[in-house]
N, C-alpha and C. Protein backbone atom coordinates (compact mmCIF):
# COMPACT_ATOMS: atom_id res chain seq x y z
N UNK A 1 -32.02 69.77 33.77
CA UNK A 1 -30.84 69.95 34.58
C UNK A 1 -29.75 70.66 33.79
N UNK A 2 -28.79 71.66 34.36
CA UNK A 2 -27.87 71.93 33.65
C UNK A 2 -26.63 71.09 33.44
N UNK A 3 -26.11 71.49 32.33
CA UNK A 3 -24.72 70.66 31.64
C UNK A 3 -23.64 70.96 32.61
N UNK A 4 -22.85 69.84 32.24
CA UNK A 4 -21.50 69.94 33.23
C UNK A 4 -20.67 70.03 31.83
N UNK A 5 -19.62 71.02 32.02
CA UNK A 5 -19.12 71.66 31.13
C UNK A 5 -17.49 70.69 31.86
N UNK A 6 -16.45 69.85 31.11
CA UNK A 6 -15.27 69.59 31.83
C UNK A 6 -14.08 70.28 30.95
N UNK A 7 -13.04 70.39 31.40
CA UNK A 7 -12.28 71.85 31.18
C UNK A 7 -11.89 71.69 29.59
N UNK A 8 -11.98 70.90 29.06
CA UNK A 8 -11.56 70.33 27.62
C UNK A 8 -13.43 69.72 26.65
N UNK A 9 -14.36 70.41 27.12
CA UNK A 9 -15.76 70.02 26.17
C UNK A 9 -16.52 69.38 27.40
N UNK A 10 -17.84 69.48 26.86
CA UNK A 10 -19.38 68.95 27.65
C UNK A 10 -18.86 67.32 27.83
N UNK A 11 -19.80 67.37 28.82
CA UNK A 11 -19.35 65.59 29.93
C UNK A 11 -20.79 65.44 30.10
N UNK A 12 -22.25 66.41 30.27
CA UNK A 12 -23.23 65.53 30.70
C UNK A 12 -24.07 66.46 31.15
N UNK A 13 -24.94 66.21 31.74
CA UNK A 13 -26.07 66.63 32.57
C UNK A 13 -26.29 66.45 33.81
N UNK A 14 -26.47 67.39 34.91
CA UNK A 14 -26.66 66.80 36.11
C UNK A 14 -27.98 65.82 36.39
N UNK A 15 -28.00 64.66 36.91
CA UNK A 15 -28.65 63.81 37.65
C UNK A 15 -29.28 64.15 38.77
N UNK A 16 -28.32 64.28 39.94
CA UNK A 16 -29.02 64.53 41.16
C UNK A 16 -27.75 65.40 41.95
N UNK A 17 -27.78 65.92 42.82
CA UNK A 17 -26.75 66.85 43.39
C UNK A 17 -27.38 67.04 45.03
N UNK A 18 -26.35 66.97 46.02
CA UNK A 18 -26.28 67.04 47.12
C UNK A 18 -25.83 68.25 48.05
N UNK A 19 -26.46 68.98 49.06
CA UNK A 19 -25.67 70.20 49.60
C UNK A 19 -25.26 69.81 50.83
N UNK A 20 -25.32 68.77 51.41
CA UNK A 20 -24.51 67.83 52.46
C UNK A 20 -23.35 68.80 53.26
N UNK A 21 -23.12 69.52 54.24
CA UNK A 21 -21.66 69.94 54.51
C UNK A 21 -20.72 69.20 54.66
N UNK A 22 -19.78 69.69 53.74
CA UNK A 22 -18.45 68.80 53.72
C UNK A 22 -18.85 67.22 53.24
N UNK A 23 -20.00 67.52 52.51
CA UNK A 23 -19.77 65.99 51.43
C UNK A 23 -20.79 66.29 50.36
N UNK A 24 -20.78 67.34 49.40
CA UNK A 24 -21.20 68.18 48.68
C UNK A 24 -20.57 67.40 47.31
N UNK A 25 -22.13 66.48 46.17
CA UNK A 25 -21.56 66.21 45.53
C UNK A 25 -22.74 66.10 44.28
N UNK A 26 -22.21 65.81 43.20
CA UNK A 26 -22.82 65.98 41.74
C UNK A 26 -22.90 64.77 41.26
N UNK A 27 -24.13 64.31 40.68
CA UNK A 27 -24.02 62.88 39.97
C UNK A 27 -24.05 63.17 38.88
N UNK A 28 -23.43 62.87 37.39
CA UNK A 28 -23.38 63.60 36.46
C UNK A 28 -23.87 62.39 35.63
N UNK A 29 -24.83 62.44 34.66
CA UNK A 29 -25.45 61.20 33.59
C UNK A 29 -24.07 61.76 32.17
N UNK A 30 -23.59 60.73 32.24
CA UNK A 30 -22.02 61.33 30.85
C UNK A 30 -22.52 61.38 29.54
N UNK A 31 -23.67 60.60 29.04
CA UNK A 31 -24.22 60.53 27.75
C UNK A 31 -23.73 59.42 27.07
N UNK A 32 -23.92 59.86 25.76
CA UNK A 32 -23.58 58.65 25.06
C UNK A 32 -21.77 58.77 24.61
N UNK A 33 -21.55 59.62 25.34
CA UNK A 33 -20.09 59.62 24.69
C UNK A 33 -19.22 58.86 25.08
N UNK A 34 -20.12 58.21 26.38
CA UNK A 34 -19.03 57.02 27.00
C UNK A 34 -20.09 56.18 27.51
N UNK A 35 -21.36 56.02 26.67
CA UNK A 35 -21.91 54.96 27.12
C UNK A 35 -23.24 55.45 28.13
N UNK A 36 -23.55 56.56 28.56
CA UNK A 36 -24.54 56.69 29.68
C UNK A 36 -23.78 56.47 30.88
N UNK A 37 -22.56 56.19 31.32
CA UNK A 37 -22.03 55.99 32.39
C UNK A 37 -22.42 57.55 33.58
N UNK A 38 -22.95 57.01 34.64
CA UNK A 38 -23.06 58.10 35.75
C UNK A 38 -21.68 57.63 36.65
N UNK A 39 -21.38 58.95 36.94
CA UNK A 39 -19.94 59.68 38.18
C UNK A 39 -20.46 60.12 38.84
N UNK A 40 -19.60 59.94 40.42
CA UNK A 40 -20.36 61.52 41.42
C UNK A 40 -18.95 62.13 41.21
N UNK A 41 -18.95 63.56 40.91
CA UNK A 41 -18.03 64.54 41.00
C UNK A 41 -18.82 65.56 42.23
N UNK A 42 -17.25 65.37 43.12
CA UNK A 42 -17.25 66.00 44.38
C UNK A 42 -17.41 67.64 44.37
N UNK A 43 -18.07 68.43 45.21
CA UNK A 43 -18.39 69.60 44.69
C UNK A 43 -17.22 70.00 44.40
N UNK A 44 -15.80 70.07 45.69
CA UNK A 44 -14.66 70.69 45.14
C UNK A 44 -14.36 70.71 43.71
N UNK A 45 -14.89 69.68 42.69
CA UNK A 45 -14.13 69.83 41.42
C UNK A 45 -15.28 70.78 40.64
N UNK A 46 -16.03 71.68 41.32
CA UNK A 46 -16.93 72.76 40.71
C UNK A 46 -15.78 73.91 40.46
N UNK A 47 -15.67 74.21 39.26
CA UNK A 47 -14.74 75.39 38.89
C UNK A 47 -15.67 76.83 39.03
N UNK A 48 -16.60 76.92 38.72
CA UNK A 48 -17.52 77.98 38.59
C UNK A 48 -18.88 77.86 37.82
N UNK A 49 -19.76 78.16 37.60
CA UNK A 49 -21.29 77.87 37.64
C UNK A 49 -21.97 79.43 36.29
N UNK A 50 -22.43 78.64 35.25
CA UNK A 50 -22.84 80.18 34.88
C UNK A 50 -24.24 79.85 34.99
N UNK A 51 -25.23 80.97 35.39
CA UNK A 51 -25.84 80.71 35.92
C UNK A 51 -27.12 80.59 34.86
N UNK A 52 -27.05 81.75 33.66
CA UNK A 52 -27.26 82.47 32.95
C UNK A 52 -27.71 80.93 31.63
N UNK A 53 -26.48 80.92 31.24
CA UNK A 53 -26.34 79.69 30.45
C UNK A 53 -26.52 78.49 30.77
N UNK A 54 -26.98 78.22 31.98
CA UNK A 54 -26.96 77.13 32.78
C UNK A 54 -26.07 75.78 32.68
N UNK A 55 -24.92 76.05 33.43
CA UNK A 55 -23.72 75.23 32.52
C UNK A 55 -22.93 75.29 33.93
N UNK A 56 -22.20 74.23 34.58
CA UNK A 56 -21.44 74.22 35.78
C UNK A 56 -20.29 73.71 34.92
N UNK A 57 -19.35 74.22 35.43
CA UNK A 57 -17.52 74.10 34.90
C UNK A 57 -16.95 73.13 36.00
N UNK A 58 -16.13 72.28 35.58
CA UNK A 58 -15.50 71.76 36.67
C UNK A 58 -14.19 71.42 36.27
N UNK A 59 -12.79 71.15 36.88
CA UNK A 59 -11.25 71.60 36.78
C UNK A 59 -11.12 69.87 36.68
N UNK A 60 -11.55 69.45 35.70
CA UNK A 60 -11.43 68.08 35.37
C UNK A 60 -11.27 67.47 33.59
N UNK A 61 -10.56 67.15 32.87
CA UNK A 61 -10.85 66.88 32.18
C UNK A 61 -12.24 65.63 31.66
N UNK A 62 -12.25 65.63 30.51
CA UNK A 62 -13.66 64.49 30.28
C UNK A 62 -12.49 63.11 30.02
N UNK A 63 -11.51 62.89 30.05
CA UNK A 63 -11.00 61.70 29.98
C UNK A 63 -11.07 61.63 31.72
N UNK A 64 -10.40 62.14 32.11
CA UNK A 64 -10.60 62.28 33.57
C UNK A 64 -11.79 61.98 34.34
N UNK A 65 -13.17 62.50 33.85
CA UNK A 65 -14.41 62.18 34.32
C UNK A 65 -14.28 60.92 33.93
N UNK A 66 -14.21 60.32 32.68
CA UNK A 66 -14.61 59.05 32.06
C UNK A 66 -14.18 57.79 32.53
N UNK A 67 -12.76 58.29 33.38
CA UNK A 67 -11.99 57.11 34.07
C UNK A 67 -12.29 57.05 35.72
N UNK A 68 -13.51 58.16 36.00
CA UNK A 68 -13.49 58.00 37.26
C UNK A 68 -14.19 56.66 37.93
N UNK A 69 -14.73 55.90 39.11
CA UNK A 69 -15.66 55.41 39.44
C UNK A 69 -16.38 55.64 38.91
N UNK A 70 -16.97 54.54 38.61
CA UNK A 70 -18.84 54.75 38.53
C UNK A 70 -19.49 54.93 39.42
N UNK A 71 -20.61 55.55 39.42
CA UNK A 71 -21.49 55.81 40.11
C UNK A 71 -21.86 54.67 41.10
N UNK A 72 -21.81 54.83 42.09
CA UNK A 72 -22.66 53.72 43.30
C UNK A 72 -23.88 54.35 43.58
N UNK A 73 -24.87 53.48 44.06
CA UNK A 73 -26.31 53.81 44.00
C UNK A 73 -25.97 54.29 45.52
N UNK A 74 -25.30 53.90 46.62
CA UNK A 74 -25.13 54.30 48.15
C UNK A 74 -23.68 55.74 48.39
N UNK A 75 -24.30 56.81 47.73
CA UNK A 75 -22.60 57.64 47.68
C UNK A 75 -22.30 58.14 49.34
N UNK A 76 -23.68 57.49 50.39
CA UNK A 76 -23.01 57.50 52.02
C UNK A 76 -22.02 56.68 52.24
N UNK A 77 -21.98 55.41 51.40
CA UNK A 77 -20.86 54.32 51.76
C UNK A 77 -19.55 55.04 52.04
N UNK A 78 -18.98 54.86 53.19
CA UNK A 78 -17.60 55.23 53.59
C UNK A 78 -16.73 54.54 52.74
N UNK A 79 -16.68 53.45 52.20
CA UNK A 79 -15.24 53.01 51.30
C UNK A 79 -15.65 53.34 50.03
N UNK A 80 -17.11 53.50 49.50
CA UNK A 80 -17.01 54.06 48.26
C UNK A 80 -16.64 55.58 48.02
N UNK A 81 -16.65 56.59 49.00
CA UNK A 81 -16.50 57.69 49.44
C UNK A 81 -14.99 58.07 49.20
N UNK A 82 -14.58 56.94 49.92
CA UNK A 82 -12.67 57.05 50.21
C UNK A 82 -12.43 56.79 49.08
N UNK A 83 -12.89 55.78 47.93
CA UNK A 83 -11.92 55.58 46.60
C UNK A 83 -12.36 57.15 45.42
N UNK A 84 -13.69 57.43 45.69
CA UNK A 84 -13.52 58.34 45.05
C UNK A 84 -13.25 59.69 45.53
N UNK A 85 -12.95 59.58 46.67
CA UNK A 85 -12.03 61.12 46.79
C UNK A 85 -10.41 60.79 46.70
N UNK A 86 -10.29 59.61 46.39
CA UNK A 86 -8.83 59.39 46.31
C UNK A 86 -8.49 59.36 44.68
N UNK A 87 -9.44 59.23 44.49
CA UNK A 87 -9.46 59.15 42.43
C UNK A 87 -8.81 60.90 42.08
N UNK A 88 -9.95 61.52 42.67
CA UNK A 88 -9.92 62.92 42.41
C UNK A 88 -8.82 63.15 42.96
N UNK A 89 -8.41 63.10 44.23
CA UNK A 89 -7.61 63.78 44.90
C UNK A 89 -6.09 63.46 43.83
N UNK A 90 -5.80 62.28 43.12
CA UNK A 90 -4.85 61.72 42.81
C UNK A 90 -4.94 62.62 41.13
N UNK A 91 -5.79 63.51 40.77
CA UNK A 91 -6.31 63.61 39.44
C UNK A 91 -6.67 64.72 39.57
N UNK A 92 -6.34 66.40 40.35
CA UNK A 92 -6.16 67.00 40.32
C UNK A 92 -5.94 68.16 39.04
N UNK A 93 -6.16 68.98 38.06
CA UNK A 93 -5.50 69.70 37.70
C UNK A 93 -4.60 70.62 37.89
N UNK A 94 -3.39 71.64 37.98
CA UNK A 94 -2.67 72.14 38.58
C UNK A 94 -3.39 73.62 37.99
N UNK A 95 -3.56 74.65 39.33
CA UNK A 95 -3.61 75.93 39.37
C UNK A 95 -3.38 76.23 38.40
N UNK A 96 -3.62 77.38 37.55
CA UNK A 96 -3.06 78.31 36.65
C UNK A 96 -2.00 78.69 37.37
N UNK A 97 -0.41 78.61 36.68
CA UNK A 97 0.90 79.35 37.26
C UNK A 97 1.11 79.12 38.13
N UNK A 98 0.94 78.03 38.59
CA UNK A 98 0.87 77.03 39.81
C UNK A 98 2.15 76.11 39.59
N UNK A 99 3.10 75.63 39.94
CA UNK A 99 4.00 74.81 39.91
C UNK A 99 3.76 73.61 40.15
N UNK A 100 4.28 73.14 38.85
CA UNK A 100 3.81 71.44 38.51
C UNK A 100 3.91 70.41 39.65
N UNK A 101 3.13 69.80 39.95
CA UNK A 101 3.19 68.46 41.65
C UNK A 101 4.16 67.49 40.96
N UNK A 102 4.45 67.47 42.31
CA UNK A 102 5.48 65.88 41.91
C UNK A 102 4.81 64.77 42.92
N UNK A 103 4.76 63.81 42.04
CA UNK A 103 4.29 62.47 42.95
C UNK A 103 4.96 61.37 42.84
């Protein structure tokens, strides 16, 4: 499987990955750098894909991955769904030259 590259160093390897419309998502195995812990990262946090090097980028830091949910074995569950798009959604990086969010 290819590496998930997070915007600050490598986070992992893909697991399993979904092309679902509009619930398009990545299970990522993190390694030993935090234990073997698996995440689903939502496709939106795909920054770009090389295809070449086989390496997917995503607009997340690896502290960021590391603090997300863990992985649920059911990622159809509707309330496990809602906390982790609310993780992400809340954990955002800001655009390049993008003006800083206020929350």
């Amino acid at each position: 499987m290819p590496a998930r590259q997070a915007s600050d160093g490598r986070i992992g390897t893909i697991d399993q990955a979904s092309n679902e419309a509009d619930a398009g998502y990545l299970v990522v195995d993190t390694g030993p750098w935090i234990f073997g812990q698996r995440v689903l990262l939502p496709a939106g946090t795909v920054e770009r894909v090389d295809h070449q090097e086989r390496v997917v980028h995503v607009d997340r830091t690896r502290q960021q991955v590391n603090d997300a949910p863990p992985f649920d074995a059911d990622p159809a569950d509707p309330e496990y769904r809602e906390r982790v798009g609310a993780y992400y959604a809340a954990n955002q990086l800001p655009l390049p030259g993008a003006a800083p969010r206020v929350v």
